[in-house]
PDB file of N, CA and C in Angstrom:
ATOM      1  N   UNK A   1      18.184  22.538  29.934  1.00  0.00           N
ATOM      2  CA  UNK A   1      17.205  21.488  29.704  1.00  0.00           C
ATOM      3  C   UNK A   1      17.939  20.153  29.685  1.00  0.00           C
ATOM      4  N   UNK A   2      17.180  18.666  30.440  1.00  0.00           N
ATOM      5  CA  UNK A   2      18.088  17.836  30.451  1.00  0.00           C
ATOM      6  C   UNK A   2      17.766  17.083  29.446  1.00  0.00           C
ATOM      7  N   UNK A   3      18.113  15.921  29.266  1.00  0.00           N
ATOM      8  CA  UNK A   3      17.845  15.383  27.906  1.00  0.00           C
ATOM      9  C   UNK A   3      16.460  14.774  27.796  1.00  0.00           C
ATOM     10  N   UNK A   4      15.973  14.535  29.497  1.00  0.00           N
ATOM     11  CA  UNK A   4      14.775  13.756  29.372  1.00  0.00           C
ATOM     12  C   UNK A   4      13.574  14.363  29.188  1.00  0.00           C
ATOM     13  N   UNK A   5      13.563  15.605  29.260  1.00  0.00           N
ATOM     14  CA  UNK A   5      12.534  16.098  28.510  1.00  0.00           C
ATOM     15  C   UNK A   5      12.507  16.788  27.162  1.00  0.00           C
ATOM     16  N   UNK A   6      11.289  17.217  26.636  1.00  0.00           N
ATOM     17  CA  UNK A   6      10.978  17.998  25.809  1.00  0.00           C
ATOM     18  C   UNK A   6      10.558  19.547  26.072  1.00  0.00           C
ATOM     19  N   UNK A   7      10.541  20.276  24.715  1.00  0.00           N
ATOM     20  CA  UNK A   7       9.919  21.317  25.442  1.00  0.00           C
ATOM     21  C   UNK A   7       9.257  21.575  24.212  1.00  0.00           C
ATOM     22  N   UNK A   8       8.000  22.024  23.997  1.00  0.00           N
ATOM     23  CA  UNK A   8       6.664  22.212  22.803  1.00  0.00           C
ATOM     24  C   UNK A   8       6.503  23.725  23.029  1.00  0.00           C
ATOM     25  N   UNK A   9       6.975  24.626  22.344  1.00  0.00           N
ATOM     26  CA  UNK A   9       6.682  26.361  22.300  1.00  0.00           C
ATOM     27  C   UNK A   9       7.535  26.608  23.486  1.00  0.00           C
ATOM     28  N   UNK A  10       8.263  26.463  24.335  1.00  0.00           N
ATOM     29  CA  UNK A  10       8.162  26.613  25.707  1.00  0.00           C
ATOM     30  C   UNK A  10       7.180  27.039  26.748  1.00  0.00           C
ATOM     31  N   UNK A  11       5.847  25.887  26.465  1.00  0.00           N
ATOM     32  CA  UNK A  11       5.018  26.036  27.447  1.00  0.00           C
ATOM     33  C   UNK A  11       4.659  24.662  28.167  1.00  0.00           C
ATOM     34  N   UNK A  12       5.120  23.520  27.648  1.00  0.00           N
ATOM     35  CA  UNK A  12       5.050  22.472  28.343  1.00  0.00           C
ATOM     36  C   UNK A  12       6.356  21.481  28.493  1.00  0.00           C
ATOM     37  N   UNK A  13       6.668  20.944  29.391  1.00  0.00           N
ATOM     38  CA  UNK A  13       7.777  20.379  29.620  1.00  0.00           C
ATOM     39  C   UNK A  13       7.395  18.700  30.081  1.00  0.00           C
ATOM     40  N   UNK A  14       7.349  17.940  28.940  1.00  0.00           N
ATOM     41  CA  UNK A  14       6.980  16.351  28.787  1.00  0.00           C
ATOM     42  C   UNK A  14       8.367  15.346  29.328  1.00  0.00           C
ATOM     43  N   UNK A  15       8.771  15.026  30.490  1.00  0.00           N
ATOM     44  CA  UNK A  15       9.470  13.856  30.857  1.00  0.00           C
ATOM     45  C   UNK A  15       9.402  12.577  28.996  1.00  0.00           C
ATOM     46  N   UNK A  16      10.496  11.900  28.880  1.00  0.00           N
ATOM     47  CA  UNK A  16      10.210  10.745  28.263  1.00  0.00           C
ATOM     48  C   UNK A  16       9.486   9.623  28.830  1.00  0.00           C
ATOM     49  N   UNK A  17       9.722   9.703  30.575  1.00  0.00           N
ATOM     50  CA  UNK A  17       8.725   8.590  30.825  1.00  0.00           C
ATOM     51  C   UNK A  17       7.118   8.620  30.373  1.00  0.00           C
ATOM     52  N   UNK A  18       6.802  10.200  30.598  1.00  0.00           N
ATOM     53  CA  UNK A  18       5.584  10.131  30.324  1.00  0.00           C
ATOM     54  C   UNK A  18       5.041  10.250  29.137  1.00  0.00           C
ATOM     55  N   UNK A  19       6.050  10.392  28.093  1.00  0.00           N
ATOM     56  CA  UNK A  19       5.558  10.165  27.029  1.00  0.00           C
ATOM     57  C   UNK A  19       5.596   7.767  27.075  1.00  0.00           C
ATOM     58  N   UNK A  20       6.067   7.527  27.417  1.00  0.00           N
ATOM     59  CA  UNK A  20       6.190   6.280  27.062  1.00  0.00           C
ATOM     60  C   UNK A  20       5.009   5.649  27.591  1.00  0.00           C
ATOM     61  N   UNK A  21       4.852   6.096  28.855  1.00  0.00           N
ATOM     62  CA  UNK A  21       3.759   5.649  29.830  1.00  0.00           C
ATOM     63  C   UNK A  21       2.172   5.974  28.941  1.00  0.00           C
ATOM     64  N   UNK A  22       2.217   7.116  28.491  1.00  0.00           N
ATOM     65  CA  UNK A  22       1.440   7.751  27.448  1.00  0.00           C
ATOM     66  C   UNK A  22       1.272   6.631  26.417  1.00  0.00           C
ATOM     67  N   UNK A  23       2.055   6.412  25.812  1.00  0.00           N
ATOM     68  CA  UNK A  23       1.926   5.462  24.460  1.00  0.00           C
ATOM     69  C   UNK A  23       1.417   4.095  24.760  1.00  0.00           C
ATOM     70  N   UNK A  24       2.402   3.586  25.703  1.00  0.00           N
ATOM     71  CA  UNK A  24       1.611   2.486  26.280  1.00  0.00           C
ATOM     72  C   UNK A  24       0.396   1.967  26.814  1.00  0.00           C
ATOM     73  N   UNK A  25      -0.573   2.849  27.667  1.00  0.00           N
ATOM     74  CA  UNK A  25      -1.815   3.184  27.715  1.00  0.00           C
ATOM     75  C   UNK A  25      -2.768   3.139  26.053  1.00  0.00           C
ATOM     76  N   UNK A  26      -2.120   4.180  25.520  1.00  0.00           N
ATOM     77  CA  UNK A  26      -2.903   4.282  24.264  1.00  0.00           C
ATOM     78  C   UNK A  26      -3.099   2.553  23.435  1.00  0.00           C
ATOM     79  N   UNK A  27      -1.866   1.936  23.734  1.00  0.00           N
ATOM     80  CA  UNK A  27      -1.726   0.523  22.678  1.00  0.00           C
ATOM     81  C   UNK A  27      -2.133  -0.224  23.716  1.00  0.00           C
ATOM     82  N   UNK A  28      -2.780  -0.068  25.043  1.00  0.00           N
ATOM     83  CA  UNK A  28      -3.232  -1.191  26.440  1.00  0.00           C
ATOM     84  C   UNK A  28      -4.447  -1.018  25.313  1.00  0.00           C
ATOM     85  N   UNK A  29      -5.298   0.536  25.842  1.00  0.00           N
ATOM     86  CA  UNK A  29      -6.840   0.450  25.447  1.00  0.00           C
ATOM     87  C   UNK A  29      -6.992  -0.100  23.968  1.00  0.00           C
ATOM     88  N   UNK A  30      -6.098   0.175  22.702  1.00  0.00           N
ATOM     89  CA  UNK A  30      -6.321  -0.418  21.602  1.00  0.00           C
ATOM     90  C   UNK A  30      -6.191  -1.590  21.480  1.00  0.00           C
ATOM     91  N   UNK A  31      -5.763  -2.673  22.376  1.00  0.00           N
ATOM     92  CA  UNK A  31      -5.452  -4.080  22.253  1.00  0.00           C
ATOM     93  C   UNK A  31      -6.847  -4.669  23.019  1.00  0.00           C
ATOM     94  N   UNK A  32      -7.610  -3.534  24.149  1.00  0.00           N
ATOM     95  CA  UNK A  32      -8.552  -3.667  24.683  1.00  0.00           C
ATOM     96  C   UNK A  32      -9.698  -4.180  23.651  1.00  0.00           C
ATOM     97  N   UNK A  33      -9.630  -3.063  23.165  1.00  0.00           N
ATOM     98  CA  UNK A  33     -10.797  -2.988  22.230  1.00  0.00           C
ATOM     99  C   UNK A  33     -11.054  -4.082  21.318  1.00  0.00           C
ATOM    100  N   UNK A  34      -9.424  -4.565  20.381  1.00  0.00           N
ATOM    101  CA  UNK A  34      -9.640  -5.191  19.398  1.00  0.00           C
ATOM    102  C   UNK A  34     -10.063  -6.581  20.284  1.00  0.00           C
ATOM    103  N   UNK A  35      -9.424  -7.115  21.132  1.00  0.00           N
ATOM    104  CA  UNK A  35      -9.973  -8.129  21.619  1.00  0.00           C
ATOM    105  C   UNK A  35     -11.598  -8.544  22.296  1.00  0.00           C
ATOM    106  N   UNK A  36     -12.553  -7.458  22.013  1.00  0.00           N
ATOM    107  CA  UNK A  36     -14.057  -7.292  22.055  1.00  0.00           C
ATOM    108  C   UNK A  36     -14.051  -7.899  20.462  1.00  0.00           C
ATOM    109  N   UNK A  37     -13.354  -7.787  19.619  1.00  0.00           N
ATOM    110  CA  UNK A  37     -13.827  -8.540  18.538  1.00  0.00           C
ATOM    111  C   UNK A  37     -13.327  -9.748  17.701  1.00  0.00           C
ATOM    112  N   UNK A  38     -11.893 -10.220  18.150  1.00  0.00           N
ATOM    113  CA  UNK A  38     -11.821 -11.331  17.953  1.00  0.00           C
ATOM    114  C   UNK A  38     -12.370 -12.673  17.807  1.00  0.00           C
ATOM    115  N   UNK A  39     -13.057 -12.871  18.193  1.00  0.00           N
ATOM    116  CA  UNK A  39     -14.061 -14.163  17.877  1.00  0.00           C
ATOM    117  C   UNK A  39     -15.139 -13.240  16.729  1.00  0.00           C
ATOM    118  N   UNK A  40     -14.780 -12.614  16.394  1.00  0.00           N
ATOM    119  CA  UNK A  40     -16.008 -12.334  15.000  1.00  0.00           C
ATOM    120  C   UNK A  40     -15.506 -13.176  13.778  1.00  0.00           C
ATOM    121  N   UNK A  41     -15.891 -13.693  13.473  1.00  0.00           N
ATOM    122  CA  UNK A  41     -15.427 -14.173  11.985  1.00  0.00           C
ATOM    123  C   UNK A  41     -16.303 -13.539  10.794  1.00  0.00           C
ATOM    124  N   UNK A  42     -15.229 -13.214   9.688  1.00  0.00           N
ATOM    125  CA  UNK A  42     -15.563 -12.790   8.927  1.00  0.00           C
ATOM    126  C   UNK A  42     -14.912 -12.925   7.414  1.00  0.00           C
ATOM    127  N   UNK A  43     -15.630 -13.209   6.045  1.00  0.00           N
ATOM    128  CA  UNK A  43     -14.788 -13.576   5.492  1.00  0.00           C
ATOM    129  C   UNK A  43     -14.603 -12.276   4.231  1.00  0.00           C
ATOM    130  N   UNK A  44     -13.335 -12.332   3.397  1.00  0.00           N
ATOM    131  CA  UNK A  44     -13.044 -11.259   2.759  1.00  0.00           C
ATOM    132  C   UNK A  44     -13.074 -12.154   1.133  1.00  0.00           C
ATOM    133  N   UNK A  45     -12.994 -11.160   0.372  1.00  0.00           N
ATOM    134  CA  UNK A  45     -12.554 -11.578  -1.015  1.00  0.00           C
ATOM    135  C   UNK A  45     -14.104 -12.389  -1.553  1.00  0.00           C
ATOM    136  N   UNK A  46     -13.613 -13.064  -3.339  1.00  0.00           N
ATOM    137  CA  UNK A  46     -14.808 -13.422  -3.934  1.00  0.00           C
ATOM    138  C   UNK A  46     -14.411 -14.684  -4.104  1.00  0.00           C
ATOM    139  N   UNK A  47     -15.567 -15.567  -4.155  1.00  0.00           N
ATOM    140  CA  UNK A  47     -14.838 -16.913  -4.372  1.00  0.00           C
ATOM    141  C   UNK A  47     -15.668 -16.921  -5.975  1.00  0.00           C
ATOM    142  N   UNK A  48     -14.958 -16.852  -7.020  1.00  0.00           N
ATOM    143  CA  UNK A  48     -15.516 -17.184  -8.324  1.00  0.00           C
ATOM    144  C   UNK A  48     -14.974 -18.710  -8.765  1.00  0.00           C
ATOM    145  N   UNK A  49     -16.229 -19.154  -9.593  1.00  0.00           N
ATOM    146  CA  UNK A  49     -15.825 -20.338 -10.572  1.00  0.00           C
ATOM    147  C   UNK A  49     -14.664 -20.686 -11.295  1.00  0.00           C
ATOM    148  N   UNK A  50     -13.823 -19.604 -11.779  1.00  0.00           N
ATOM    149  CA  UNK A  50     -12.697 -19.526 -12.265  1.00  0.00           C
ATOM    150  C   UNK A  50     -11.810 -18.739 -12.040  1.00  0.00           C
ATOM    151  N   UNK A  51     -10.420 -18.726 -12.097  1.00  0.00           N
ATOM    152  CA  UNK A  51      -9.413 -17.858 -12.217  1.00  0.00           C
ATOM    153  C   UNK A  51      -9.347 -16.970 -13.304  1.00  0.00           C
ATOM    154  N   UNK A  52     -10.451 -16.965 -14.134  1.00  0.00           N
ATOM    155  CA  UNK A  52      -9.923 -15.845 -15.085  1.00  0.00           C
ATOM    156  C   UNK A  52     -10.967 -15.164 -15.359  1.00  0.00           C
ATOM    157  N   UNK A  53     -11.142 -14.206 -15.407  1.00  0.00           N
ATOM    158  CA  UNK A  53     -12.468 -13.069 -15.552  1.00  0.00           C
ATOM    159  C   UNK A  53     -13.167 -13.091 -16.853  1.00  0.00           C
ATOM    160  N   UNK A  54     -14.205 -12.801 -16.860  1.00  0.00           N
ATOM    161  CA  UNK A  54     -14.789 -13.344 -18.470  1.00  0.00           C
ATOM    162  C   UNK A  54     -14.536 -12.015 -19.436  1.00  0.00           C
ATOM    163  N   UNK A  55     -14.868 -12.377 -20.536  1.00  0.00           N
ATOM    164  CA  UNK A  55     -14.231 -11.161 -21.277  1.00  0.00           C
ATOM    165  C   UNK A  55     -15.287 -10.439 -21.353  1.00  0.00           C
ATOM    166  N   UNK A  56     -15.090  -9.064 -21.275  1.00  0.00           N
ATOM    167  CA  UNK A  56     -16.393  -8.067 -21.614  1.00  0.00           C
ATOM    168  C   UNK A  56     -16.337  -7.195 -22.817  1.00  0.00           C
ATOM    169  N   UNK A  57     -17.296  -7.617 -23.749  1.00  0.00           N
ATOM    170  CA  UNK A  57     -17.574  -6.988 -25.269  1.00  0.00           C
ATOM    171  C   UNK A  57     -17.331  -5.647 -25.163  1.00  0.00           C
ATOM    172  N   UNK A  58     -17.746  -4.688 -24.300  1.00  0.00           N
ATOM    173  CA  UNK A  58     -17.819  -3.345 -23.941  1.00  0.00           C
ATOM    174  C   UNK A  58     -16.415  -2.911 -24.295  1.00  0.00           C
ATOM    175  N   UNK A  59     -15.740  -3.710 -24.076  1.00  0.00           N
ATOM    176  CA  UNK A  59     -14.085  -3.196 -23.603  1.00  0.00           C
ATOM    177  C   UNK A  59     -13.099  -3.669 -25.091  1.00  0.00           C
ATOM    178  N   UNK A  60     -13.706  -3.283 -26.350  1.00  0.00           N
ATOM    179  CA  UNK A  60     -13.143  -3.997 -27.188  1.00  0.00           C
ATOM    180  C   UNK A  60     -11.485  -2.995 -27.534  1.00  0.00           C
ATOM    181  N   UNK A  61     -10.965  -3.996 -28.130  1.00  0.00           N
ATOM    182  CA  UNK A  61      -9.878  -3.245 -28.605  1.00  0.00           C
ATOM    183  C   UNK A  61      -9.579  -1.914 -29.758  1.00  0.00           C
ATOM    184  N   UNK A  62      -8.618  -0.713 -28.747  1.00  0.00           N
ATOM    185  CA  UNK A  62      -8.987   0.180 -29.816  1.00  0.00           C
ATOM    186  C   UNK A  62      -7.420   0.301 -30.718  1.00  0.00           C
ATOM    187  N   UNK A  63      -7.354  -0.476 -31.413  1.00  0.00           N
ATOM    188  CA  UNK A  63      -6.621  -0.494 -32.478  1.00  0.00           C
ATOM    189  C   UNK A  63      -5.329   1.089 -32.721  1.00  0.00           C
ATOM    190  N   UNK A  64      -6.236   1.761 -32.754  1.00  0.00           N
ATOM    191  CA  UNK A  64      -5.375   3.463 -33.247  1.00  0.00           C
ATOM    192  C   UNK A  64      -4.444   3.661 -31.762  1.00  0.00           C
ATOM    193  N   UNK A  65      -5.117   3.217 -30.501  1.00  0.00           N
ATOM    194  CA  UNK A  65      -4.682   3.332 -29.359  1.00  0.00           C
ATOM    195  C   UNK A  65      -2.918   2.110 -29.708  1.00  0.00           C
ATOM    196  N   UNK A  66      -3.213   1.147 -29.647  1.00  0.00           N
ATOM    197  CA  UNK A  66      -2.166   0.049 -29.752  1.00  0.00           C
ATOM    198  C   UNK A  66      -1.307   0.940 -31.106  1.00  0.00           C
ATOM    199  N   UNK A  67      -1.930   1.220 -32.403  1.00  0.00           N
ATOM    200  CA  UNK A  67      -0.860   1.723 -33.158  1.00  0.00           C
ATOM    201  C   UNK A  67      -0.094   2.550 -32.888  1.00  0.00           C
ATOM    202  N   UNK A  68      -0.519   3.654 -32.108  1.00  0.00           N
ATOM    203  CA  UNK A  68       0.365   4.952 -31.168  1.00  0.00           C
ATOM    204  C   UNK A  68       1.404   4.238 -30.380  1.00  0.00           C
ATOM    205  N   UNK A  69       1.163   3.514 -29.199  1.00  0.00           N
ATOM    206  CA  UNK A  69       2.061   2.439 -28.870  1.00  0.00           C
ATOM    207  C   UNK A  69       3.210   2.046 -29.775  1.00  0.00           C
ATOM    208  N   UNK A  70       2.663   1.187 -30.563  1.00  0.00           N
ATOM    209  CA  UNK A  70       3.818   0.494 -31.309  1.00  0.00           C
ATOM    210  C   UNK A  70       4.186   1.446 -32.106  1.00  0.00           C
ATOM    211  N   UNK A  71       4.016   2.604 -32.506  1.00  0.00           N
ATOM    212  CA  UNK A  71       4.716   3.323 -33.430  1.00  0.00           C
ATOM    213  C   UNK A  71       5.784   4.257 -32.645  1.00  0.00           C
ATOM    214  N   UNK A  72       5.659   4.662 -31.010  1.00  0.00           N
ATOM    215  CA  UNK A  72       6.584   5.401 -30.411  1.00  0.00           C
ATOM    216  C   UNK A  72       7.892   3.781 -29.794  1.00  0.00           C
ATOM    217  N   UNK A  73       7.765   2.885 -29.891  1.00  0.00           N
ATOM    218  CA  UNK A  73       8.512   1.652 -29.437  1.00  0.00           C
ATOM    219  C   UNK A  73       9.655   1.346 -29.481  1.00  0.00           C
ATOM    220  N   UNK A  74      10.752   1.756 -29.595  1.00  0.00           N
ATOM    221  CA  UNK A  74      12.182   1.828 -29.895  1.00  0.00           C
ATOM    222  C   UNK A  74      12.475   0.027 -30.632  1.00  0.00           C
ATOM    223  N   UNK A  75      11.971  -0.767 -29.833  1.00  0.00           N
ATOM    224  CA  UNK A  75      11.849  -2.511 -30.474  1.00  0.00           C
ATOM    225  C   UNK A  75      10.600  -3.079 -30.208  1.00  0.00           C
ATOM    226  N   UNK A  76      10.681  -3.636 -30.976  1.00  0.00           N
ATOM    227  CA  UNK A  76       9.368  -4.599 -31.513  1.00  0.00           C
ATOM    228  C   UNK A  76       9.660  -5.946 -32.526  1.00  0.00           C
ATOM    229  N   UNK A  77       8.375  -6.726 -31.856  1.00  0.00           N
ATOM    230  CA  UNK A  77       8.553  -8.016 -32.870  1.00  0.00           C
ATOM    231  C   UNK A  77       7.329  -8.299 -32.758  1.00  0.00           C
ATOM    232  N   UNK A  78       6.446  -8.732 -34.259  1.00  0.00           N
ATOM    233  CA  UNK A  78       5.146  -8.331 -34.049  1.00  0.00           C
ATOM    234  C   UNK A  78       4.649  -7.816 -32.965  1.00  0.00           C
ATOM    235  N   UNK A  79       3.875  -9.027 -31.922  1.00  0.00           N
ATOM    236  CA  UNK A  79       2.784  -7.862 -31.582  1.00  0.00           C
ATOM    237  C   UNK A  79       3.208  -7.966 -30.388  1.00  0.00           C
ATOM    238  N   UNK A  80       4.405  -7.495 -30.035  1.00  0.00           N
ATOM    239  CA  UNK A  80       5.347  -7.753 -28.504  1.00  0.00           C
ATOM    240  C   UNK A  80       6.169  -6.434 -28.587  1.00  0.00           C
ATOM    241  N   UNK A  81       6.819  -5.494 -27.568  1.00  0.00           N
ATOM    242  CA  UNK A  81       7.409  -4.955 -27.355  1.00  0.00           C
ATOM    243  C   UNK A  81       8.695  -5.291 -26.995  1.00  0.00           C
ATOM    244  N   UNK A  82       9.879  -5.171 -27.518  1.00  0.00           N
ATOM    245  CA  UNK A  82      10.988  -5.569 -26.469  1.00  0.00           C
ATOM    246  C   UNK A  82      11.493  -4.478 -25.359  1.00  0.00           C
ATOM    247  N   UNK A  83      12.019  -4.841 -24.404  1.00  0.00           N
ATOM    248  CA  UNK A  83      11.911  -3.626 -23.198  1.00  0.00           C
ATOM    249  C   UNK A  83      13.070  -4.622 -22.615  1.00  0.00           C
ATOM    250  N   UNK A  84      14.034  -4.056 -21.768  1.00  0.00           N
ATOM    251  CA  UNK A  84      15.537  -4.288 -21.733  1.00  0.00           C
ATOM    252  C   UNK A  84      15.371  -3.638 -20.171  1.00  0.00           C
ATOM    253  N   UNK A  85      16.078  -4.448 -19.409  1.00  0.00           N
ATOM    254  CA  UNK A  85      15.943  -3.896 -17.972  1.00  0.00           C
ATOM    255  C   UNK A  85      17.346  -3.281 -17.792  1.00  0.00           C
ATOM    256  N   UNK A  86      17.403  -2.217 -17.103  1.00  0.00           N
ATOM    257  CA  UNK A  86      19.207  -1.612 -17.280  1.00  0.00           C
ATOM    258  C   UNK A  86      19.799  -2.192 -16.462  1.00  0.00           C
ATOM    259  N   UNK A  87      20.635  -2.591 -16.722  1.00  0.00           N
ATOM    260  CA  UNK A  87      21.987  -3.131 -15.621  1.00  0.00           C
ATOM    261  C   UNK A  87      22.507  -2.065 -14.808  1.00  0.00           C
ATOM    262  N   UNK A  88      22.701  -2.289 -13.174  1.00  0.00           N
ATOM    263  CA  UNK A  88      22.327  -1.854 -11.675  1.00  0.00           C
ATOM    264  C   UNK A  88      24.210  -2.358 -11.372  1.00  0.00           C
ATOM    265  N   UNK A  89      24.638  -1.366 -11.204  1.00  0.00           N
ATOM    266  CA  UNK A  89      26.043  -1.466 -10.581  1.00  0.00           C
ATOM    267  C   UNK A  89      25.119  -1.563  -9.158  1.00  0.00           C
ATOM    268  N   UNK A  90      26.082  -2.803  -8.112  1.00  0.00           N
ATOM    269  CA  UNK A  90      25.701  -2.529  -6.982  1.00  0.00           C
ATOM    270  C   UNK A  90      26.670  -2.741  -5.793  1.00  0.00           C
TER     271      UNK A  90
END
């Protein structure tokens, strides 16, 4: 077998050209296509009044939850965790 092909089970024997020729076709018709929609405009995302989300009552704080937290914490200072990034030989 030479290098330029493949062989799949040994029942088909694929040249690299034709795999390339293959691929290329596939990314012709997909460049085809997308360019049927280029001139669409369309817009994404929310445009809100503010940068910060309003607070929702629903979602109140559960206290016993935060005490579990701070009670497994190796450091602490009130109501902050300290957390230490490890130093990275590089």
């Amino acid at each position: 077998m030479n290098n330029n092909t493949t062989n799949h089970n040994n029942t088909h024997n694929i040249s690299k050209e034709e795999i390339v020729q293959s691929a290329k076709k596939i990314m012709d018709d997909f460049t085809k296509e997308l360019d049927k929609y280029k001139d669409q405009k369309e817009e994404f995302g929310q445009i809100r009044p503010t940068n910060k989300r309003e607070l929702n009552i629903k979602n109140k704080v559960n206290q016993d939850f935060i005490d579990r937290v701070f009670a497994n914490a190796p450091k602490k200072k009130e109501n902050f965790i300290i957390a230490e990034q490890q130093k990275r030989d590089l």
